[in-house]
N, C-alpha and C. Protein backbone atom coordinates (compact mmCIF):
# COMPACT_ATOMS: atom_id res chain seq x y z
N UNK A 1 15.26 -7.77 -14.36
CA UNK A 1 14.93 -7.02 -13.16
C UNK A 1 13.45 -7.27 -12.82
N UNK A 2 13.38 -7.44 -11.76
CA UNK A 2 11.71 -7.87 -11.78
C UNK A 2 11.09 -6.07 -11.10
N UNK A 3 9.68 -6.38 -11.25
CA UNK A 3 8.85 -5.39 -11.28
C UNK A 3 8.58 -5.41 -9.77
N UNK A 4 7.74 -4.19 -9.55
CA UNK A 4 7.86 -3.68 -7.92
C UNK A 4 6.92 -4.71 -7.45
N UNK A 5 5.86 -4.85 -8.04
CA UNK A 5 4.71 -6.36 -7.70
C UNK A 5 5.21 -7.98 -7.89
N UNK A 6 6.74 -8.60 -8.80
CA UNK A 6 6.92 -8.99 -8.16
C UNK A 6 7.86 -9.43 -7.02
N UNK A 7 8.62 -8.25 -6.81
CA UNK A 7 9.47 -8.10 -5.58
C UNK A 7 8.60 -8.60 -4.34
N UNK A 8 7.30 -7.46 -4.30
CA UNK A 8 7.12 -7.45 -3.05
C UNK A 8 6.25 -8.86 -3.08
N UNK A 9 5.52 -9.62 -3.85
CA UNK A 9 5.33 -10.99 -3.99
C UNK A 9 6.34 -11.87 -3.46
N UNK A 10 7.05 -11.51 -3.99
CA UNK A 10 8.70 -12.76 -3.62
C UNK A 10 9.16 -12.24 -2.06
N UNK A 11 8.69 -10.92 -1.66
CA UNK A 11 9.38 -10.83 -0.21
C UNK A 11 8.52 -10.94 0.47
N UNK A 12 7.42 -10.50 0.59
CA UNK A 12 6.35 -10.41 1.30
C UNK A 12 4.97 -11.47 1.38
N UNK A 13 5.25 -12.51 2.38
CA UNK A 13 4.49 -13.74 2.62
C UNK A 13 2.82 -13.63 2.59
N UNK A 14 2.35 -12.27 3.32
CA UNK A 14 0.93 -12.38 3.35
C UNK A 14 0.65 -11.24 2.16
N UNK A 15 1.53 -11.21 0.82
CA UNK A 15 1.10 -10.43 -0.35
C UNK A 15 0.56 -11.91 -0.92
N UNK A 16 1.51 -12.74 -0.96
CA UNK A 16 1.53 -14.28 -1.49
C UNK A 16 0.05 -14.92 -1.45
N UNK A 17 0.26 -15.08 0.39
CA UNK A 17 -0.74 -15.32 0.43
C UNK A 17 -2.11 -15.30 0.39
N UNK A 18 -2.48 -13.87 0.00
CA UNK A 18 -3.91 -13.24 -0.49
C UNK A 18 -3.89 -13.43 -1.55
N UNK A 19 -2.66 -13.41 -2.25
CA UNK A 19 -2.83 -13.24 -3.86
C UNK A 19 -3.09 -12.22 -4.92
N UNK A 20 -2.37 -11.07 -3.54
CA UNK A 20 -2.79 -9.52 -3.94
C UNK A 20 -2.59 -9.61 -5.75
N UNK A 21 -3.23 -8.91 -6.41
CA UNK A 21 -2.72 -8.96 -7.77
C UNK A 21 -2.10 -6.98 -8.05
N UNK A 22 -1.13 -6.97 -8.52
CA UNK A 22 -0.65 -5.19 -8.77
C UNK A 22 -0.92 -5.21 -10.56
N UNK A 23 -2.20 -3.81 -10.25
CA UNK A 23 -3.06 -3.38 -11.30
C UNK A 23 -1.67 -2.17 -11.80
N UNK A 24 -1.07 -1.43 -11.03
CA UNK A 24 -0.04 -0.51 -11.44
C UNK A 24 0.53 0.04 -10.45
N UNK A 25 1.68 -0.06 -10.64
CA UNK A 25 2.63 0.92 -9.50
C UNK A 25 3.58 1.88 -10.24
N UNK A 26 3.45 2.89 -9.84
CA UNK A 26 3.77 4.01 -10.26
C UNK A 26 4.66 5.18 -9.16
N UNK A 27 5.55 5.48 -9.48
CA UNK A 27 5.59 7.24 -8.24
C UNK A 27 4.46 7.48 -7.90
N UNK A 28 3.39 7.72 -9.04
CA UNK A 28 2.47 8.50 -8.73
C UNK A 28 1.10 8.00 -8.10
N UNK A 29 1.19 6.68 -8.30
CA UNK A 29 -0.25 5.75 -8.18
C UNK A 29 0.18 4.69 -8.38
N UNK A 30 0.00 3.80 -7.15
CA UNK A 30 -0.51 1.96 -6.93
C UNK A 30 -2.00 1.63 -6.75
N UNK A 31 -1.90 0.70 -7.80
CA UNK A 31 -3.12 0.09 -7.75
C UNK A 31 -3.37 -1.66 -7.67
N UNK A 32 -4.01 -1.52 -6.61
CA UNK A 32 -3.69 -3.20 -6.69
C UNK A 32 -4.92 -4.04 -6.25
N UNK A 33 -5.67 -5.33 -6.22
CA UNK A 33 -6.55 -5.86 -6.06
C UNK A 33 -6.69 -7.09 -5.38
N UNK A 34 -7.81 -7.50 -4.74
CA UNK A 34 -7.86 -8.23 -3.75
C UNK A 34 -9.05 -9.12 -4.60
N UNK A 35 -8.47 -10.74 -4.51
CA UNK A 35 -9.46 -11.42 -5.46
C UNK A 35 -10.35 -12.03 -4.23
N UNK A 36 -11.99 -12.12 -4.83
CA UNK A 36 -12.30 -12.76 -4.28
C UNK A 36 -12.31 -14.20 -3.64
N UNK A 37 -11.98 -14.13 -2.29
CA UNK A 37 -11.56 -15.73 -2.00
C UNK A 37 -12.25 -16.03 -0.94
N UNK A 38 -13.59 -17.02 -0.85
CA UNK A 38 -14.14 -17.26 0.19
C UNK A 38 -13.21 -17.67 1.54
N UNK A 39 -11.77 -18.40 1.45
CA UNK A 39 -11.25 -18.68 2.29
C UNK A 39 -11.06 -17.26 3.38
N UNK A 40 -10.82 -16.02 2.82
CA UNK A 40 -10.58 -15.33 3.28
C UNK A 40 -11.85 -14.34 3.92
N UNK A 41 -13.15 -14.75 3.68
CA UNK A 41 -14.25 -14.13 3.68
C UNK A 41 -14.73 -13.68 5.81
N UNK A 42 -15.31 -13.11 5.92
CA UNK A 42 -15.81 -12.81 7.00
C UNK A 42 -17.29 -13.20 7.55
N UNK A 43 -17.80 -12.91 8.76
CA UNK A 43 -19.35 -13.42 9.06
C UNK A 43 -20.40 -12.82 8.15
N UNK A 44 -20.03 -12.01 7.59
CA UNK A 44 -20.98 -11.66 6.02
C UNK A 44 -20.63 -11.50 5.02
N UNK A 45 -19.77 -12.64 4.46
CA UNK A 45 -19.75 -12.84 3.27
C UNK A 45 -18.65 -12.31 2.52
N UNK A 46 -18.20 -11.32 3.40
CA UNK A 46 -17.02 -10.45 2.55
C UNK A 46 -15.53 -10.30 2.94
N UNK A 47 -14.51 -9.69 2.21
CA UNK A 47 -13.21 -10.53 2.63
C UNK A 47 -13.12 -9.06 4.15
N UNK A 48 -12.15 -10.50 4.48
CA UNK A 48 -12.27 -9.85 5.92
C UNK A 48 -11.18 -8.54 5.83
N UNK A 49 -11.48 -7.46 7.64
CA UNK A 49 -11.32 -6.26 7.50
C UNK A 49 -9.90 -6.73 7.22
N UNK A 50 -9.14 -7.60 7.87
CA UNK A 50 -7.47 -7.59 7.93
C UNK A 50 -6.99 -7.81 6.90
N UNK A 51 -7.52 -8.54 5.75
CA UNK A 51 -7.42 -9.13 4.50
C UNK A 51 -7.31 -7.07 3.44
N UNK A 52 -8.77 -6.43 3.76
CA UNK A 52 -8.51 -5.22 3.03
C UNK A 52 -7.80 -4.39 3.93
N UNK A 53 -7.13 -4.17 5.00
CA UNK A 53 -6.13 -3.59 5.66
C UNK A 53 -4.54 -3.70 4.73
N UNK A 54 -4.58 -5.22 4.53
CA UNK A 54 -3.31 -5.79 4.03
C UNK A 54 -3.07 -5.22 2.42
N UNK A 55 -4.34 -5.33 1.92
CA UNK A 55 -4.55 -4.92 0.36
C UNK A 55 -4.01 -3.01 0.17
N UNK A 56 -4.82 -2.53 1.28
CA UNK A 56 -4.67 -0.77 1.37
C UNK A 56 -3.21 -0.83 1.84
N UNK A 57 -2.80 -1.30 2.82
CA UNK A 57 -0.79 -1.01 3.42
C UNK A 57 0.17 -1.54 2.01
N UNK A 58 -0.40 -2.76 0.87
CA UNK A 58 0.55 -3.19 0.55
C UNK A 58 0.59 -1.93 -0.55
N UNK A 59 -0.66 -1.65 -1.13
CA UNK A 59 -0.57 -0.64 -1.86
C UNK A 59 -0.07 0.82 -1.52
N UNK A 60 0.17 0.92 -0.53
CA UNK A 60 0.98 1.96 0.14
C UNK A 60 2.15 1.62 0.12
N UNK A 61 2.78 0.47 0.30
CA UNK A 61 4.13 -0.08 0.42
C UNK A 61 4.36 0.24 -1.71
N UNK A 62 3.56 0.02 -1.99
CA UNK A 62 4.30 -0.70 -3.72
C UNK A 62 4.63 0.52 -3.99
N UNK A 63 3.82 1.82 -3.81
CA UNK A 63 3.88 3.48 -4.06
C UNK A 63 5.41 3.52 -3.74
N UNK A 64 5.67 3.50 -2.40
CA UNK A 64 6.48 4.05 -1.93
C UNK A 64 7.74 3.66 -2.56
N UNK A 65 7.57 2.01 -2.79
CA UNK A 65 8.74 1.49 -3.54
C UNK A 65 8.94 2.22 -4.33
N UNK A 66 7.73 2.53 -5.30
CA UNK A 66 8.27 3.00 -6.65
C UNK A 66 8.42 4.37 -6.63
N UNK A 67 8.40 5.39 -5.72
CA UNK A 67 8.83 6.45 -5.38
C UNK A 67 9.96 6.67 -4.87
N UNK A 68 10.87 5.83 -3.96
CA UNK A 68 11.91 6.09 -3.29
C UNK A 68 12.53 4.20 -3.51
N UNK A 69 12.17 3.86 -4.23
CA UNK A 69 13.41 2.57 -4.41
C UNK A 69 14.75 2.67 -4.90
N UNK A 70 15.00 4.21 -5.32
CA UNK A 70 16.91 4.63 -5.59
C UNK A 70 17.56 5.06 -4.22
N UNK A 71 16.74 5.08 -3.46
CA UNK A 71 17.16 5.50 -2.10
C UNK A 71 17.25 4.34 -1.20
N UNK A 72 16.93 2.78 -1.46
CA UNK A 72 17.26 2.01 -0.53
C UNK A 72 18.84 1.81 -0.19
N UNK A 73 19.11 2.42 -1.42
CA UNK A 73 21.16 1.76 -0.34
C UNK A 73 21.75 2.43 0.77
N UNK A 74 20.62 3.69 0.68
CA UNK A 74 20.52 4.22 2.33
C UNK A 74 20.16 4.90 2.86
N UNK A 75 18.76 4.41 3.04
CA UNK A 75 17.78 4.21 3.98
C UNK A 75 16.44 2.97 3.89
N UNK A 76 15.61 2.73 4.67
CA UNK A 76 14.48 1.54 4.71
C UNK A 76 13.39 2.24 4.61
N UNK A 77 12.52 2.40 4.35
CA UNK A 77 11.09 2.93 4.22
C UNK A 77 10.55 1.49 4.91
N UNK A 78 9.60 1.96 6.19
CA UNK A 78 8.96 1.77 7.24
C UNK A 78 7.63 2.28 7.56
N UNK A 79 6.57 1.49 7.33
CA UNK A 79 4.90 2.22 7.57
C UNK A 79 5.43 2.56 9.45
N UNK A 80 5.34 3.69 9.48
CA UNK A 80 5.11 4.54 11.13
C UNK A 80 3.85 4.02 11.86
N UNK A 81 2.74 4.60 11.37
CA UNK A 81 1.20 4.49 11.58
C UNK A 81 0.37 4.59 10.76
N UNK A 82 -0.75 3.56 10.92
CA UNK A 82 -1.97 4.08 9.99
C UNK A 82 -3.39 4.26 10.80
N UNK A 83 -4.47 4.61 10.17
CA UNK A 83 -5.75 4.48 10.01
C UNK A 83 -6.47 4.48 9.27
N UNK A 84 -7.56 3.76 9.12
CA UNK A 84 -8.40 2.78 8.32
C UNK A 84 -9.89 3.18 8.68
N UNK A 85 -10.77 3.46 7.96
CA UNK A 85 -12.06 3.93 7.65
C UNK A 85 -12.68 3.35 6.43
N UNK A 86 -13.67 2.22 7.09
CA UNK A 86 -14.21 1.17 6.52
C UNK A 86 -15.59 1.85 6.53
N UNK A 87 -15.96 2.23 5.13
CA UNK A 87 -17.86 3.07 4.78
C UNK A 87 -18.61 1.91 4.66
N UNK A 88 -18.22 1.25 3.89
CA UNK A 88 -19.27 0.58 3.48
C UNK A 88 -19.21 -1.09 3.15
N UNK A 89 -20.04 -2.04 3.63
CA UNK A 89 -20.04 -3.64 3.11
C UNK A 89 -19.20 -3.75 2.07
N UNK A 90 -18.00 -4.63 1.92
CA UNK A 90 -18.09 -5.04 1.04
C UNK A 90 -17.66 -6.41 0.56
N UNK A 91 -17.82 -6.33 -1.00
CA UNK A 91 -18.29 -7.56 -1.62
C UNK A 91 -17.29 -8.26 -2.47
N UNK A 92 -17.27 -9.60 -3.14
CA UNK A 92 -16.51 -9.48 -4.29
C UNK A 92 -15.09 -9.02 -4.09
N UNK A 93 -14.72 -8.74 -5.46
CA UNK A 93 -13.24 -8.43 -5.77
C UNK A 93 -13.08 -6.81 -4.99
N UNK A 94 -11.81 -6.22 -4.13
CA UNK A 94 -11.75 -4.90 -3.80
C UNK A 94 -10.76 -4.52 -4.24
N UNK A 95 -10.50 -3.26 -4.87
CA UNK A 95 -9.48 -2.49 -5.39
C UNK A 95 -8.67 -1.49 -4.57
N UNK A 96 -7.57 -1.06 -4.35
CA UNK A 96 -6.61 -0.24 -3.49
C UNK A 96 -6.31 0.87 -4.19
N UNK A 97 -6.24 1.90 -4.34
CA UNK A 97 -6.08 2.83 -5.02
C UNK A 97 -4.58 3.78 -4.32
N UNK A 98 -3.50 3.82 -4.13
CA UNK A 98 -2.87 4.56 -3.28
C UNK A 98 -2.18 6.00 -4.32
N UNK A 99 -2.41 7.20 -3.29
CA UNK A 99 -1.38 8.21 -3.99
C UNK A 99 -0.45 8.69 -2.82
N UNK A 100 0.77 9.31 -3.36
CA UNK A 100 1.70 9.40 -2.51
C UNK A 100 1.13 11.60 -1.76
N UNK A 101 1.08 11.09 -0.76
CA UNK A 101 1.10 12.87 -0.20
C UNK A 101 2.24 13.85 -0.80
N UNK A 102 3.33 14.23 -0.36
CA UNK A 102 4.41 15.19 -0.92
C UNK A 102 4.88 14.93 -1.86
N UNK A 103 5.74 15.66 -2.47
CA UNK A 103 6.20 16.26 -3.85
C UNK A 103 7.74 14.89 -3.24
N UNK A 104 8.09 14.26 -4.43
CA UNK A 104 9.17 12.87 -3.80
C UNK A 104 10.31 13.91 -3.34
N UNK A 105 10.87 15.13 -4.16
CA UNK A 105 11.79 15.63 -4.43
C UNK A 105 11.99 16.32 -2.73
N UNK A 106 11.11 16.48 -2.25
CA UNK A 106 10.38 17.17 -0.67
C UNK A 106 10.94 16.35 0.10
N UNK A 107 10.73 14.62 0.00
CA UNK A 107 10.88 14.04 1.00
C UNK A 107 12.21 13.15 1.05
N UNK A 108 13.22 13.45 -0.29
CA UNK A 108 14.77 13.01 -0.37
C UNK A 108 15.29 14.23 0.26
N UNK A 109 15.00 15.42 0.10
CA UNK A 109 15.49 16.60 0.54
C UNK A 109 15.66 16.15 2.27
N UNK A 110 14.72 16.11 2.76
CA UNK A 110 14.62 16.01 4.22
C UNK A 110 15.50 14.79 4.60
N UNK A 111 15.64 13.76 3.88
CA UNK A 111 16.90 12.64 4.36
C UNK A 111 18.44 12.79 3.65
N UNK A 112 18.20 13.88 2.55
CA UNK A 112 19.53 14.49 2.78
C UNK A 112 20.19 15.27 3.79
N UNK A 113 18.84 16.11 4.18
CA UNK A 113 19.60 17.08 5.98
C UNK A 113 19.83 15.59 6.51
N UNK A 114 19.63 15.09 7.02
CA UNK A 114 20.09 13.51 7.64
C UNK A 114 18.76 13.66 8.42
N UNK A 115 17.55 13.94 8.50
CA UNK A 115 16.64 13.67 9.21
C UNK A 115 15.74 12.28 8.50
N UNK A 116 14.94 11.75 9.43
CA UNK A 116 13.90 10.78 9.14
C UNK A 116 12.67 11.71 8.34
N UNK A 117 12.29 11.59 7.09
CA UNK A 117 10.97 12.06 6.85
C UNK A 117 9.85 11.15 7.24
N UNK A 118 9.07 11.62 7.91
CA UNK A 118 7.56 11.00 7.38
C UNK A 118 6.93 11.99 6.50
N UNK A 119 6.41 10.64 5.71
CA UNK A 119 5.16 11.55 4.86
C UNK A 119 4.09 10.55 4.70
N UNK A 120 3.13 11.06 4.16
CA UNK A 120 1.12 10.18 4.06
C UNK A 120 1.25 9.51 3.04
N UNK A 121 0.25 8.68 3.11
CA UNK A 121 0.06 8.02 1.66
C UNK A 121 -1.40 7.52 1.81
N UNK A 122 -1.93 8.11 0.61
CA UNK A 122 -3.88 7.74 1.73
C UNK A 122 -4.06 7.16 0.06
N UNK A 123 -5.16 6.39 0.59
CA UNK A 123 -5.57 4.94 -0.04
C UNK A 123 -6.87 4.85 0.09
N UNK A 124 -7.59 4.94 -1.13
CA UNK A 124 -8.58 4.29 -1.25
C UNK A 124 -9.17 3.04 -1.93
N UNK A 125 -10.46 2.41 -0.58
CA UNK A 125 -10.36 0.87 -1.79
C UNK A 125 -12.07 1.34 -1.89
N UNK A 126 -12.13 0.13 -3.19
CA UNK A 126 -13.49 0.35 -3.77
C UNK A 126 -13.90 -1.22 -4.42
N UNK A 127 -15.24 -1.47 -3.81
CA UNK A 127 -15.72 -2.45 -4.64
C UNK A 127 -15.87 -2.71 -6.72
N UNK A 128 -16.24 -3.23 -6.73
CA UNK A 128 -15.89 -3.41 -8.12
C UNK A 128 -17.14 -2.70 -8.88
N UNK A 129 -18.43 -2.11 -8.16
CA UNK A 129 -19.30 -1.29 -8.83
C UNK A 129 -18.60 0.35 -8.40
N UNK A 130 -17.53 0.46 -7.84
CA UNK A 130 -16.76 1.71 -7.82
C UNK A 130 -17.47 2.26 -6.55
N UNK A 131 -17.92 1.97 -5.87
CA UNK A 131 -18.34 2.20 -4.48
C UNK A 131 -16.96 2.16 -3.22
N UNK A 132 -17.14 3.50 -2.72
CA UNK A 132 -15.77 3.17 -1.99
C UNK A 132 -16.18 2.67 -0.54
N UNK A 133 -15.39 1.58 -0.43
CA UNK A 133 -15.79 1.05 1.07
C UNK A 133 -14.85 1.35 2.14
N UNK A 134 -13.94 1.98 1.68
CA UNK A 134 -13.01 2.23 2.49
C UNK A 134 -11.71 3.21 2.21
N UNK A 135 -11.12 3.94 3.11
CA UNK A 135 -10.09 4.97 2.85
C UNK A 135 -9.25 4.50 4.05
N UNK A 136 -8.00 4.65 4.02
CA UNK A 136 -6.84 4.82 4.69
C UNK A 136 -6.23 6.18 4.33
N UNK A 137 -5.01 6.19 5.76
CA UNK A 137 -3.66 7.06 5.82
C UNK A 137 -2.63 6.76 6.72
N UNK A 138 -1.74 6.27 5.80
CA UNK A 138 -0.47 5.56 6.11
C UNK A 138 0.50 6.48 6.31
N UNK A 139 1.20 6.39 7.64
CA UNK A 139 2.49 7.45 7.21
C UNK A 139 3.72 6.90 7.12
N UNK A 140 4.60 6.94 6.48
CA UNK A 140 5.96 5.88 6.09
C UNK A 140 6.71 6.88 6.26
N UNK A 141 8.01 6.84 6.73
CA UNK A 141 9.47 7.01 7.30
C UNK A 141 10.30 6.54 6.31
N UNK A 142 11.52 7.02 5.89
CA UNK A 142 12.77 6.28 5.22
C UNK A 142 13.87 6.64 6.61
N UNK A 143 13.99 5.65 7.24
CA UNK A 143 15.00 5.10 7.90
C UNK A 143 16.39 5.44 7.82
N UNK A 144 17.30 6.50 7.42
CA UNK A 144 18.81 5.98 7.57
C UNK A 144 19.45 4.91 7.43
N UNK A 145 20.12 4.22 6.71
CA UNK A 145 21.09 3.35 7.18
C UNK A 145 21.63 3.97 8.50
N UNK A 146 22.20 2.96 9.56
CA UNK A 146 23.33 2.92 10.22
C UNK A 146 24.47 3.16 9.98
């Protein structure tokens, strides 16, 4: 059985292609990292904003997997919306930190009434001297099957 990092490796083309690496995925906490790669770098030096956008959503995506992946045979978990709050330069290698908002048991409940839940998933990334350069909040949906 492969692991939730490398599923979403094997499905997901621009995980591949950054080379996201998954530090831990958990129900409770994904953690995952963005290596430094000049290819990917920006006009100062550092990896670009879309590059740590991709790093903060995937780590929101790996959470969620591993929170609600007994529930794919029916329904899809779908990022709704996010926003992204970039503090500070950064440098080097960046880290994703994601925790899931509600209690899981909260948000199967609500797609058992047959409704769509959304719920948050906020993310923080941090340079490698633990400086946070950035926070997200993702809100993801589980979908219904048809």
């Amino acid at each position: 059985m492969l692991s939730i990092g490398e599923m979403l490796t094997a499905s997901v083309p621009l995980v591949r292609t950054l080379r996201l690496e998954f530090v831990e995925t958990s129900a409770e906490r994904a953690v995952l990292r963005l290596p430094d790669q000049p290819y990917f770098h920006n006009h100062i030096q550092g990896p670009h904003a879309g590059a740590m956008f991709t790093l903060a959503e995937s780590a929101s995506g790996a959470i969620v997997m591993a929170a609600f992946g007994d529930q794919l045979s029916r329904a899809v978990p779908l990022a709704v919306r996010a926003e992204i709050g970039y503090k500070k330069v950064a440098k080097g290698v960046v880290t994703a930190t994601a925790e899931l908002g509600p209690p899981i048991a909260d948000v199967v409940a609500e797609l058992d009434s047959g409704g769509w839940p959304e719920f948050p998933v906020r993310v923080e990334t941090t340079r490698e001297d633990g400086a946070v350069i950035g926070e997200m909040s993702i809100i993801w949906t589980l979908r219904p099957n048809a």
